[in-house]
Every structure is written in structure tokens, then in C-alpha cells.
Protein backbone atom coordinates (compact mmCIF):
# COMPACT_ATOMS: atom_id res chain seq x y z
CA UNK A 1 84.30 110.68 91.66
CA UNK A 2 84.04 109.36 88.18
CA UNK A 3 80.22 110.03 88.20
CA UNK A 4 81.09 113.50 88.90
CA UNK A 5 83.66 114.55 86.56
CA UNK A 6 80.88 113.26 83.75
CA UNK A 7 78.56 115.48 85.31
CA UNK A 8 81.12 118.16 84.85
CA UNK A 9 81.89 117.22 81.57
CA UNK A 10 78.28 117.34 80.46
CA UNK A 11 77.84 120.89 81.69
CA UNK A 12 80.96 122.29 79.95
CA UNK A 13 79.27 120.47 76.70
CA UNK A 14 76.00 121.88 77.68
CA UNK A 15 77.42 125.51 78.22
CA UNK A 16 78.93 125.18 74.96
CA UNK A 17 75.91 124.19 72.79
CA UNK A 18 73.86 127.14 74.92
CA UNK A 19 76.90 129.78 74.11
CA UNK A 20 76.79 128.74 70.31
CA UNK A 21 73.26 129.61 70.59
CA UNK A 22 73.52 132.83 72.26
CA UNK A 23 76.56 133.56 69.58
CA UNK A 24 74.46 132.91 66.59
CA UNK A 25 70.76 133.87 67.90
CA UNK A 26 71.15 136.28 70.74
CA UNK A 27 67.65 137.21 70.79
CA UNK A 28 66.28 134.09 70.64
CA UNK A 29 68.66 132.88 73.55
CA UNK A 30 67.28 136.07 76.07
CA UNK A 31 63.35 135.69 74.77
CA UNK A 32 63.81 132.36 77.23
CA UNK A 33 64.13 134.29 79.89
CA UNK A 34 62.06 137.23 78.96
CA UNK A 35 59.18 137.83 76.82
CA UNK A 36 58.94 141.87 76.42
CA UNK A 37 61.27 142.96 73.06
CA UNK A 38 65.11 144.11 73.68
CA UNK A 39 66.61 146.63 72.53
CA UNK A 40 69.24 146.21 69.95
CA UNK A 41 72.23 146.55 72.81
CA UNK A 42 70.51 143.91 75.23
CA UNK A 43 70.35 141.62 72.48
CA UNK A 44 74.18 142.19 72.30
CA UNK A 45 74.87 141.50 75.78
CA UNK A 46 73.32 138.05 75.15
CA UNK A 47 76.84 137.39 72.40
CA UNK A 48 79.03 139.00 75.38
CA UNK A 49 77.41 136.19 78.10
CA UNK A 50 78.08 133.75 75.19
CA UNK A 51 81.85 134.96 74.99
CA UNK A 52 82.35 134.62 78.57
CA UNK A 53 80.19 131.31 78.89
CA UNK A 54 82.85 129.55 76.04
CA UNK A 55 86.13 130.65 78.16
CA UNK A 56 84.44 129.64 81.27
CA UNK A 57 83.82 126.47 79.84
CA UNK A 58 86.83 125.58 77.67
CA UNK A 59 88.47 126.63 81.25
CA UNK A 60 86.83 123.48 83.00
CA UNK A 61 87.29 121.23 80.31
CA UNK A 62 91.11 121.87 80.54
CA UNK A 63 91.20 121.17 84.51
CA UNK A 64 89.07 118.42 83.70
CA UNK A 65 91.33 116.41 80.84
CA UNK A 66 94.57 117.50 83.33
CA UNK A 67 93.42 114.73 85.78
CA UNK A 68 94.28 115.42 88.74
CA UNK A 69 92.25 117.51 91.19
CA UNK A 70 94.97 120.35 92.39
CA UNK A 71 93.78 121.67 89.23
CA UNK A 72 90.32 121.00 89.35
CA UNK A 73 89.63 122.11 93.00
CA UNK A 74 90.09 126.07 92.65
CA UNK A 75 88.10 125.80 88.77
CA UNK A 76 85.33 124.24 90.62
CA UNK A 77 85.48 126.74 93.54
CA UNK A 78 85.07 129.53 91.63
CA UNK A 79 82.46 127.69 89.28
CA UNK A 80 80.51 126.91 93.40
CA UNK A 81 80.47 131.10 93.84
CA UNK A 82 78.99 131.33 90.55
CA UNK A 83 76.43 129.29 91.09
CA UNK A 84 75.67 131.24 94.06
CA UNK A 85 75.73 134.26 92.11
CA UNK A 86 73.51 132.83 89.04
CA UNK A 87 70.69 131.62 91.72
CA UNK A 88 70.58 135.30 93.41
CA UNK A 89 70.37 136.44 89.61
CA UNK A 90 67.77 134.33 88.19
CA UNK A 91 65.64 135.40 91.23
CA UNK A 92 66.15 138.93 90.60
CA UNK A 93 65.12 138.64 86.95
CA UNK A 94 62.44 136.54 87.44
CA UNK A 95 61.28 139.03 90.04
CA UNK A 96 61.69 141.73 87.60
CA UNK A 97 60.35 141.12 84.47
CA UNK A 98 57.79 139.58 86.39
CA UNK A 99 58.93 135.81 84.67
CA UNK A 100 59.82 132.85 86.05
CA UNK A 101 59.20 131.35 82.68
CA UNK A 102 61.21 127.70 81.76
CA UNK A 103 64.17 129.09 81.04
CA UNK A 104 64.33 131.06 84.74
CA UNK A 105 63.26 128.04 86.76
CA UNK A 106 66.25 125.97 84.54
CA UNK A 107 68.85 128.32 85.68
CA UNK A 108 67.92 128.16 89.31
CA UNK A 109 67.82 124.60 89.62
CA UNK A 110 70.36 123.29 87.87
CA UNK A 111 72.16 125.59 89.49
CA UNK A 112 70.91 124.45 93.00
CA UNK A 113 71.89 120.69 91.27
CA UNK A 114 75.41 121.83 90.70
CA UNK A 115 76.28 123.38 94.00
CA UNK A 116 75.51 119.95 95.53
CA UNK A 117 77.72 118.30 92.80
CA UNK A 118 80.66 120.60 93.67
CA UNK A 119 80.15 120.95 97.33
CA UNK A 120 80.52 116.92 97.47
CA UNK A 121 83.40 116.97 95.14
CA UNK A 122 85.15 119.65 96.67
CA UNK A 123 84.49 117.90 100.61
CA UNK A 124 85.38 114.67 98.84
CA UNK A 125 88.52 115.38 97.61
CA UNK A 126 91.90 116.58 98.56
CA UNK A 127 94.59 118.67 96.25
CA UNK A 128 97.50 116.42 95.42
């Protein structure tokens, strides 16, 4: 399980260099995904996914460095269901803005790379 907890430690690190970026540049961060121009409030929303992207991630670095998985099992639950969620999203904006650019694709799967990570790591261990 090693192997995974790095792998779950490089996407908290990951999450937090792509939040910085949607702090600072929010338009640059959603012209990945999109390439019409955004209003001054969508670009906005981009900082408020940013905000929510650095708790979510601070939130599995702390169950990580606690060690022992009774901590870690119900963080990486919830991380599995958003996974879910961000797959069924990426699809739908892809679909709608008619742009399944780099960005979109990304999102899908390394998504679809993380629910195998978790689903192994959540059948593989047992809350202690």
C-alpha cells in the first residue's frame, strides 16, 4: 500500500499546484477546458473551485500523514464519489461547449486512474 499512499500524495500536491493556479489566473485555469470568453463571474467560479480544491486537498494530506487507515478509508470514500461525479461532469462539459480539448480528456482519465487506485485501496484494506 506504500505505492498507493504516494500516488495519493502526488495528487494532493498536484491539486495544490492546479488550485494555486486557478487562485492566481482563473481565466487561464477555465480557457483549458473551454475556449469561448467568460464572463467576469465564471472566471470567479474558477477561484471558488480553487478554494474548495485546497481544503479538499489539505483534507487528504492530513488523513494521509495520520497513518493509519481508519482515517484514511472514509477521506478516500468520499474522494471515490467524487471521482464519479468529476467523470459525469467532464462529459457534460465536453458535450457542451462542444470540447473535449486536453484539459477535458485529463480530468476524465485521471479520474478513471484514481477510482482504480481507491477502489484497490479501499478492498485492500481494513479500518483499524
Amino acid at each position: 500500500m506504500r505505492v498507493v499512499r504516494a500516488i495519493f500524495y502526488l495528487e494532493a500536491i498536484t491539486n495544490l499546484v492546479g488550485a494555486a493556479f486557478a487562485l492566481l489566473l482563473p481565466g487561464a485555469f477555465l480557457a483549458q477546458f473551454v475556449s469561448e470568453p467568460l464572463p467576469v463571474a465564471a472566471v470567479e467560479f474558477g477561484r471558488w473551485y480553487a478554494v474548495l480544491l485546497v481544503v479538499l486537498s489539505l483534507v487528504l494530506l492530513a488523513a494521509l500523514r495520520e497513518g493509519s487507515d481508519r482515517f484514511l478509508r472514509p477521506v478516500i470514500g468520499a474522494y471515490l464519489v467524487g471521482d464519479g461525479l468529476q467523470i459525469a461532469v467532464s462529459i457534460r462539459l465536453g458535450l457542451a461547449a462542444s470540447a473535449f480539448g486536453l484539459a477535458v480528456h485529463a480530468a476524465i482519465w485521471t479520474s478513471v486512474l484514481y477510482v482504480g487506485v481507491r477502489i484497490y485501496y479501499l478492498f485492500g484494506t481494513r479500518p483499524r
